[in-house]
C-alpha atoms as a PDB file:
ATOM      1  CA  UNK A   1       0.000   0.000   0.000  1.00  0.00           C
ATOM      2  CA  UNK A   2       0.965   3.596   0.222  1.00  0.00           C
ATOM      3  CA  UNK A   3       1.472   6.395   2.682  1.00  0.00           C
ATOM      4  CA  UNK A   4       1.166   9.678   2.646  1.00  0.00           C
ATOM      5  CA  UNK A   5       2.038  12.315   5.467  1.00  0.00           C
ATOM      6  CA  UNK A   6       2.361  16.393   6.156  1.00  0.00           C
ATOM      7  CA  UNK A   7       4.994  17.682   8.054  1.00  0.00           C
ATOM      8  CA  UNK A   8       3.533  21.761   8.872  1.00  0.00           C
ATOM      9  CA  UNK A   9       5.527  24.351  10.626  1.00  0.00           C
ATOM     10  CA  UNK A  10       3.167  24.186  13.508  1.00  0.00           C
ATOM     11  CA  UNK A  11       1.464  21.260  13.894  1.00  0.00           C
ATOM     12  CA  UNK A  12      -1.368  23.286  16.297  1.00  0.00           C
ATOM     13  CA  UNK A  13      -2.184  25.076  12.943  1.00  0.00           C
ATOM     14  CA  UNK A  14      -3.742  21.417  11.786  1.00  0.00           C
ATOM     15  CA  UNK A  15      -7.451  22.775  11.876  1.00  0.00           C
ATOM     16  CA  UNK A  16     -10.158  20.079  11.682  1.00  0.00           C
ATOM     17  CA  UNK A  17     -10.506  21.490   7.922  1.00  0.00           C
ATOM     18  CA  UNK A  18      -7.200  21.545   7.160  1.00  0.00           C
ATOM     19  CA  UNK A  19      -7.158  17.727   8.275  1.00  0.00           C
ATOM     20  CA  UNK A  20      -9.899  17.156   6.099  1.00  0.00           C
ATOM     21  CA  UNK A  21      -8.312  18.837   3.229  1.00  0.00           C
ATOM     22  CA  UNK A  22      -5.220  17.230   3.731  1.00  0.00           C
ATOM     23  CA  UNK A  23      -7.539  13.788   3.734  1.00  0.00           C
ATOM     24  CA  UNK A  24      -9.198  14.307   0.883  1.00  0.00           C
ATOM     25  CA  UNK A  25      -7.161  16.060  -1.308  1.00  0.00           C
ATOM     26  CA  UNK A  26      -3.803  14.193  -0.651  1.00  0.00           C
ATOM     27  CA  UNK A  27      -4.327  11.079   0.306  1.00  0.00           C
ATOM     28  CA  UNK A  28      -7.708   9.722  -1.179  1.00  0.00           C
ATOM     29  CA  UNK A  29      -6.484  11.888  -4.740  1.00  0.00           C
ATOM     30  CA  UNK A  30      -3.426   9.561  -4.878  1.00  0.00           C
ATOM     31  CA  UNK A  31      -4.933   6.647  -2.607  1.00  0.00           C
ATOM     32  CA  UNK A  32      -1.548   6.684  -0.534  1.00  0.00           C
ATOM     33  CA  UNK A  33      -0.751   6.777   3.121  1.00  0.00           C
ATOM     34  CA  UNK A  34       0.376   9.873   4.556  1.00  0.00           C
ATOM     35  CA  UNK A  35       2.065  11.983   7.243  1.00  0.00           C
ATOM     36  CA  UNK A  36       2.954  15.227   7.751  1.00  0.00           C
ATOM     37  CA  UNK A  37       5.856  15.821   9.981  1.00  0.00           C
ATOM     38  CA  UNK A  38       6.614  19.448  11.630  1.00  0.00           C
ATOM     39  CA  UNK A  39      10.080  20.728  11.907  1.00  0.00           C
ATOM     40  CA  UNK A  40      10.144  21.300  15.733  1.00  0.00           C
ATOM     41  CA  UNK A  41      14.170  22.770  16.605  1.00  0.00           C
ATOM     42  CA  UNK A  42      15.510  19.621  15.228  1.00  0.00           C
ATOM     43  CA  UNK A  43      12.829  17.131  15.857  1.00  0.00           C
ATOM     44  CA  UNK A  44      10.523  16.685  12.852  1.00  0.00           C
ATOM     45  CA  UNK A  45       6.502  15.852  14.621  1.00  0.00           C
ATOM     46  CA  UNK A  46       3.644  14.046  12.723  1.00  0.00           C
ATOM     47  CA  UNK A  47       1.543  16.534  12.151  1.00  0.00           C
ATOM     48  CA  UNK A  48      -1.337  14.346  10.087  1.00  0.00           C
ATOM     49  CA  UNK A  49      -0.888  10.834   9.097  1.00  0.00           C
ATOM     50  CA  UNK A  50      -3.583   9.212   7.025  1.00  0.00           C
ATOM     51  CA  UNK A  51      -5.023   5.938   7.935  1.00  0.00           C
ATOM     52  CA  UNK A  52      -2.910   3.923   5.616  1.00  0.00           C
ATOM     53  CA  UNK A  53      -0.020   4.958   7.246  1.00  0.00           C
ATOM     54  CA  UNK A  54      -1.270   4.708  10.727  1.00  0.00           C
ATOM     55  CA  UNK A  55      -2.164   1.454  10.252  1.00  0.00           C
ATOM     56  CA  UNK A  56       1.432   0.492   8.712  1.00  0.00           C
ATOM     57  CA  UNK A  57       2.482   1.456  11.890  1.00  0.00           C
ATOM     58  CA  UNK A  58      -0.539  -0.439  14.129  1.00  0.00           C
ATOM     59  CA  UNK A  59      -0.921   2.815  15.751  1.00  0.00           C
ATOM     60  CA  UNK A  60      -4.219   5.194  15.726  1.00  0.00           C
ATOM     61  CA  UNK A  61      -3.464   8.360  13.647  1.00  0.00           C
ATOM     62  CA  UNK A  62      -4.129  10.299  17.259  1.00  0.00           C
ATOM     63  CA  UNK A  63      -0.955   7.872  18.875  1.00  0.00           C
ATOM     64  CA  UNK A  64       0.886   9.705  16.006  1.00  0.00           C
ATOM     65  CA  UNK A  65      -0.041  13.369  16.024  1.00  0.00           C
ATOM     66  CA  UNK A  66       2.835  15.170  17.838  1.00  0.00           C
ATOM     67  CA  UNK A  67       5.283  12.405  18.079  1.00  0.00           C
ATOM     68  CA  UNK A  68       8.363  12.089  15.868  1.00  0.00           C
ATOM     69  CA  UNK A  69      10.476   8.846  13.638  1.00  0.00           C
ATOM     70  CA  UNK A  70      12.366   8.029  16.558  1.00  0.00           C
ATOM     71  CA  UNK A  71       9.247   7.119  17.991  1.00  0.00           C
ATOM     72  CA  UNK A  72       8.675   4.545  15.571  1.00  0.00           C
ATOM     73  CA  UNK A  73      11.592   3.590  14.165  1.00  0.00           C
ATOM     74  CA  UNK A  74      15.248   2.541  14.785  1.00  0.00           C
ATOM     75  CA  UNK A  75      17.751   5.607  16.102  1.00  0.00           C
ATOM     76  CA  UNK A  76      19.459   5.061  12.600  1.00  0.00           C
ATOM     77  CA  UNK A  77      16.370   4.460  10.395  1.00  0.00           C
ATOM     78  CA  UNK A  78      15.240   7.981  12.489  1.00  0.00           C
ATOM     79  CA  UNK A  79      17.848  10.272  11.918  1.00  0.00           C
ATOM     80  CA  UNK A  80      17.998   8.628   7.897  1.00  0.00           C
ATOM     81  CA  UNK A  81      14.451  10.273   7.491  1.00  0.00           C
ATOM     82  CA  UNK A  82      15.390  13.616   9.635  1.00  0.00           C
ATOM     83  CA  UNK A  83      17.984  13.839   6.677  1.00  0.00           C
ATOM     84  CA  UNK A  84      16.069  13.616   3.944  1.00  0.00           C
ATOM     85  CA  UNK A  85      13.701  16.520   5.954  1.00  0.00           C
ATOM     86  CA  UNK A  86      15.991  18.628   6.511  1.00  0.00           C
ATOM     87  CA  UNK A  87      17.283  18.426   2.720  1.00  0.00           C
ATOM     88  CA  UNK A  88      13.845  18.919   1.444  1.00  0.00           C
ATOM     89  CA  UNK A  89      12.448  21.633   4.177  1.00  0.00           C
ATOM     90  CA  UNK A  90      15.922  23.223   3.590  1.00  0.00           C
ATOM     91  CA  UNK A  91      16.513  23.253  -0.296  1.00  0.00           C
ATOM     92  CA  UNK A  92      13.008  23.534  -1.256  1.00  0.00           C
ATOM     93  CA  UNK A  93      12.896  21.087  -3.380  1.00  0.00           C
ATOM     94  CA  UNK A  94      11.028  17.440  -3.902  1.00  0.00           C
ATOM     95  CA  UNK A  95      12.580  14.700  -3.244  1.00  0.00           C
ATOM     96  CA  UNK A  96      12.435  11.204  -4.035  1.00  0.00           C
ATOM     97  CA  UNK A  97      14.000   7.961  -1.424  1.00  0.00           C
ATOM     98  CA  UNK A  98      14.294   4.345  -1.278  1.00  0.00           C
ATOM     99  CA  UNK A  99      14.167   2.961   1.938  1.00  0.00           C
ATOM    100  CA  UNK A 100      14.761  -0.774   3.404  1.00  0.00           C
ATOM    101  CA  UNK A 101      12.541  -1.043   6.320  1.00  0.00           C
ATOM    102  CA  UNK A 102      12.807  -4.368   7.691  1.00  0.00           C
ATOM    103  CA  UNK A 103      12.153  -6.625   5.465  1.00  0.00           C
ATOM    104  CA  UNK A 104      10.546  -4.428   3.093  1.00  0.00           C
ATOM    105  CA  UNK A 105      11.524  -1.400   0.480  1.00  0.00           C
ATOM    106  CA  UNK A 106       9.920   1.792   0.565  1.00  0.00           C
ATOM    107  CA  UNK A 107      10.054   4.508  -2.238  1.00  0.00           C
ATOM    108  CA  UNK A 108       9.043   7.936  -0.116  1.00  0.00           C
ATOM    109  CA  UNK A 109       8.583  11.252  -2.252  1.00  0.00           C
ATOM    110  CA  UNK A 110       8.387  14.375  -0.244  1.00  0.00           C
ATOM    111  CA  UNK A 111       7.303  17.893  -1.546  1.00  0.00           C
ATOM    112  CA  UNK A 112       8.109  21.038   0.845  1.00  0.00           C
ATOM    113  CA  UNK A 113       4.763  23.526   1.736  1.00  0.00           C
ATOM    114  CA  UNK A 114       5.346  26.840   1.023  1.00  0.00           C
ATOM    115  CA  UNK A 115       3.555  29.889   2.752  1.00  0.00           C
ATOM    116  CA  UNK A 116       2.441  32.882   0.864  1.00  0.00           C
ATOM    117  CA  UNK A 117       6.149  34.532   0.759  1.00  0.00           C
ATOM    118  CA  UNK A 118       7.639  31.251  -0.860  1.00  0.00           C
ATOM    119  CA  UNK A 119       8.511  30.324   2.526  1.00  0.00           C
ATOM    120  CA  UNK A 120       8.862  26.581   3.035  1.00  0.00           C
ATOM    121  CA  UNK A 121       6.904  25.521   6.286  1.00  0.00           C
ATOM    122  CA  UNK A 122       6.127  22.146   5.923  1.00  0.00           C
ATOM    123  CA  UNK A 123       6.498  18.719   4.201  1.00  0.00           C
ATOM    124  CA  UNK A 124       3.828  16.323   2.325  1.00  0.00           C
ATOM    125  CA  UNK A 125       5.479  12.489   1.971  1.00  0.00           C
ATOM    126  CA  UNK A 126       4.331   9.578   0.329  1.00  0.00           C
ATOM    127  CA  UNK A 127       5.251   6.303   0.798  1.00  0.00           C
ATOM    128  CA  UNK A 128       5.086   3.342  -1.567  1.00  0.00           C
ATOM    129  CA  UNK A 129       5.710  -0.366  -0.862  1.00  0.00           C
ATOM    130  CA  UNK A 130       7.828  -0.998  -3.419  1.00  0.00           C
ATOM    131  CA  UNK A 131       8.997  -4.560  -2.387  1.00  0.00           C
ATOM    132  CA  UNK A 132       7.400  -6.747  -4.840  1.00  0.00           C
ATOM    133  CA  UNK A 133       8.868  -4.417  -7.872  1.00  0.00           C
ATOM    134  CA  UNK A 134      12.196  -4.522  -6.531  1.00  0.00           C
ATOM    135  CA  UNK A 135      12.257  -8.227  -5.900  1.00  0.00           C
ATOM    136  CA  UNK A 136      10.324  -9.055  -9.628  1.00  0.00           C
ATOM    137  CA  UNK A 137      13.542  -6.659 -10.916  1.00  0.00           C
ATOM    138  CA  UNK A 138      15.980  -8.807  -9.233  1.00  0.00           C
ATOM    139  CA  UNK A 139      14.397 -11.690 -10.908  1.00  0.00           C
ATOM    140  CA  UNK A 140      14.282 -10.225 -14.076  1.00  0.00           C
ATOM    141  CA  UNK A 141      18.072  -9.167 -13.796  1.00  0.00           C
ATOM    142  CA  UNK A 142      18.701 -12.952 -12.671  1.00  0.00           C
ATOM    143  CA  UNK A 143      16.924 -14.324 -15.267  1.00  0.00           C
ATOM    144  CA  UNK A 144      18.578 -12.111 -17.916  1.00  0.00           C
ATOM    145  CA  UNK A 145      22.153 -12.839 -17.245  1.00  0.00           C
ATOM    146  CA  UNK A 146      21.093 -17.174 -16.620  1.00  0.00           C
ATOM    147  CA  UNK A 147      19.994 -15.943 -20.031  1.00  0.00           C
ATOM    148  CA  UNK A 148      23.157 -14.676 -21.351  1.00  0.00           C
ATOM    149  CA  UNK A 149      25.716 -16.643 -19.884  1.00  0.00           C
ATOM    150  CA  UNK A 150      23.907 -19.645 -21.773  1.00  0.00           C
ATOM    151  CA  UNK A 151      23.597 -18.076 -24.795  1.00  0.00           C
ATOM    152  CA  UNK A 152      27.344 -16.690 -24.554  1.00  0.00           C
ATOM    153  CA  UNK A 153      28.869 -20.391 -24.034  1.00  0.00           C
ATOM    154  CA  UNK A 154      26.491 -22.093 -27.010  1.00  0.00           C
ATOM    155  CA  UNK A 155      28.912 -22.725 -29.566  1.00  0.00           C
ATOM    156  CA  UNK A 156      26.494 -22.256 -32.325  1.00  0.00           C
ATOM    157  CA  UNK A 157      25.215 -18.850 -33.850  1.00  0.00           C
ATOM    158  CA  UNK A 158      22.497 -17.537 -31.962  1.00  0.00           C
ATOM    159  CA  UNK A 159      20.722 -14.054 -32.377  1.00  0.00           C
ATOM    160  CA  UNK A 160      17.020 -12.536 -31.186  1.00  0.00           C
ATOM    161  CA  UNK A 161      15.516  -9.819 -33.423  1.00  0.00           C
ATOM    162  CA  UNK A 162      12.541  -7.723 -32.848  1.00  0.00           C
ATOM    163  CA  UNK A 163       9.283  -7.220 -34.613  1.00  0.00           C
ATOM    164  CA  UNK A 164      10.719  -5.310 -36.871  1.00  0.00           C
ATOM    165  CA  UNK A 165      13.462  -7.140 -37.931  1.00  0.00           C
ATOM    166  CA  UNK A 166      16.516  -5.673 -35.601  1.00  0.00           C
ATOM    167  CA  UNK A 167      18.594  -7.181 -33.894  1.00  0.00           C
ATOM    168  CA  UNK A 168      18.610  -7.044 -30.006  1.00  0.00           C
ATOM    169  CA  UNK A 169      20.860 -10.267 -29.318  1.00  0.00           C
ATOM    170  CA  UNK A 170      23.748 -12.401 -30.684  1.00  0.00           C
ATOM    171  CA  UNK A 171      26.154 -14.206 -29.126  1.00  0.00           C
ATOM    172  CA  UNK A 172      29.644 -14.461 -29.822  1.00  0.00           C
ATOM    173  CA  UNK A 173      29.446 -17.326 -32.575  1.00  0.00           C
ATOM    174  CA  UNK A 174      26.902 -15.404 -34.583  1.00  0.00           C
ATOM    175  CA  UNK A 175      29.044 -11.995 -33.918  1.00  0.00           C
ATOM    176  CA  UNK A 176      31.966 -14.432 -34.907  1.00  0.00           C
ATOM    177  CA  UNK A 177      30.389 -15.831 -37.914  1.00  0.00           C
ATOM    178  CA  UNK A 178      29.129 -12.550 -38.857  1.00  0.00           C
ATOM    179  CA  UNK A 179      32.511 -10.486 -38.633  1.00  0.00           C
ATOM    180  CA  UNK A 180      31.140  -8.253 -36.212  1.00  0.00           C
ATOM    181  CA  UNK A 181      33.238  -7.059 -33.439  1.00  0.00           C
ATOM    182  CA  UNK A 182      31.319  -7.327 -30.176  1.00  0.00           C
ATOM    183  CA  UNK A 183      27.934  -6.131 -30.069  1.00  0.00           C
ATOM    184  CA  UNK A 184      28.218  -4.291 -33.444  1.00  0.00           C
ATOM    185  CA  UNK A 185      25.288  -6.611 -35.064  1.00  0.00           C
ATOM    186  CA  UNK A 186      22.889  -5.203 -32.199  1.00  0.00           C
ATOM    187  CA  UNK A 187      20.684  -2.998 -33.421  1.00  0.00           C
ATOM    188  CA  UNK A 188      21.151  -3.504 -37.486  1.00  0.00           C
ATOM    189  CA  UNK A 189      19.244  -5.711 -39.180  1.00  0.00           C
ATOM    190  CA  UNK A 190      20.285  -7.909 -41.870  1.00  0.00           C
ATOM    191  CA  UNK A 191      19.591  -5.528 -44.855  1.00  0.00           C
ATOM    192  CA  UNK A 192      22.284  -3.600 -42.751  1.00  0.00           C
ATOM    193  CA  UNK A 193      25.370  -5.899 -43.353  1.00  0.00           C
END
């Protein structure tokens, strides 16, 4: 699932609107989990957390409100996230992290609020799960160089070509056979040699 969160400059400024805004218009809009931390001194506070989120963390959004990370997570996994905060509440700018969370990856994007002046006061995060992508890559990686080492040690010309005729594989003894130097056949097709 996702998560989405604010982080506000003062997280008594939450108004029962600006919860439901935040509710509606952030989370349910992108159907993620959220929070909303506050930059406090140096301790960012949850300032909303949707109920995605709360429930990632088995918590009721109000055993969130006005607590920080540390409360939550590990002391490094804690100051990890204050980092990426600070960058974002500091430069301005969005920001994108992957995260390994136990055993689980998390891809967080967080956006800085600005006031009126352009001032940055705040931070909206999302969270994605992004576990099952990252392991079906790995798989697809594995499965790609079983594929290659295979086709590297036939002894026999082998080559793939698209739909339209190019080619997108050959091993060595069709690069051999061919006269091409390594990988020059890739993306020619036959008309081409």
């Amino acid at each position: 699932g996702d998560y989405t969160g604010v982080v506000n400059g003062d997280p008594t400024d939450l108004s029962p609107y600006a919860s439901t805004y935040y509710d509606n218009i952030l989370v349910q809009a992108s159907g993620s989990t959220g929070y909303v931390p506050t930059n406090l001194a140096t301790s960012y506070v949850y300032t909303f957390v949707n109920a995605a989120y709360a429930s990632y963390l088995g918590k009721h959004p109000r055993e969130i409100i006005g607590r920080s990370h540390r409360d939550f997570y590990s002391p490094e996994l804690a100051a990890k996230f204050e980092r990426e905060n600070s960058v974002v509440m500091g430069g301005g700018e969005p920001s994108e992290y992957d995260s390994p969370v136990k055993d689980r990856i998390f891809h967080s994007w967080k956006v800085p609020l600005h006031d009126r002046e352009g001032c940055v006061v705040g931070m909206v995060g999302t969270v994605t799960d992004i576990t099952d992508r990252h392991q079906a890559v790995q798989l697809l990686r594995d499965s790609e160089a079983r594929f290659n080492a295979f086709m590297g040690a036939l002894p026999t010309a082998a080559f793939i070509r698209d739909q339209d005729g190019t080619n997108v594989f050959m091993n060595a003894a069709c690069q051999k056979l061919l006269g091409f130097v390594p990988a020059a056949g890739i993306g020619q097709k036959p008309a081409d040699y």
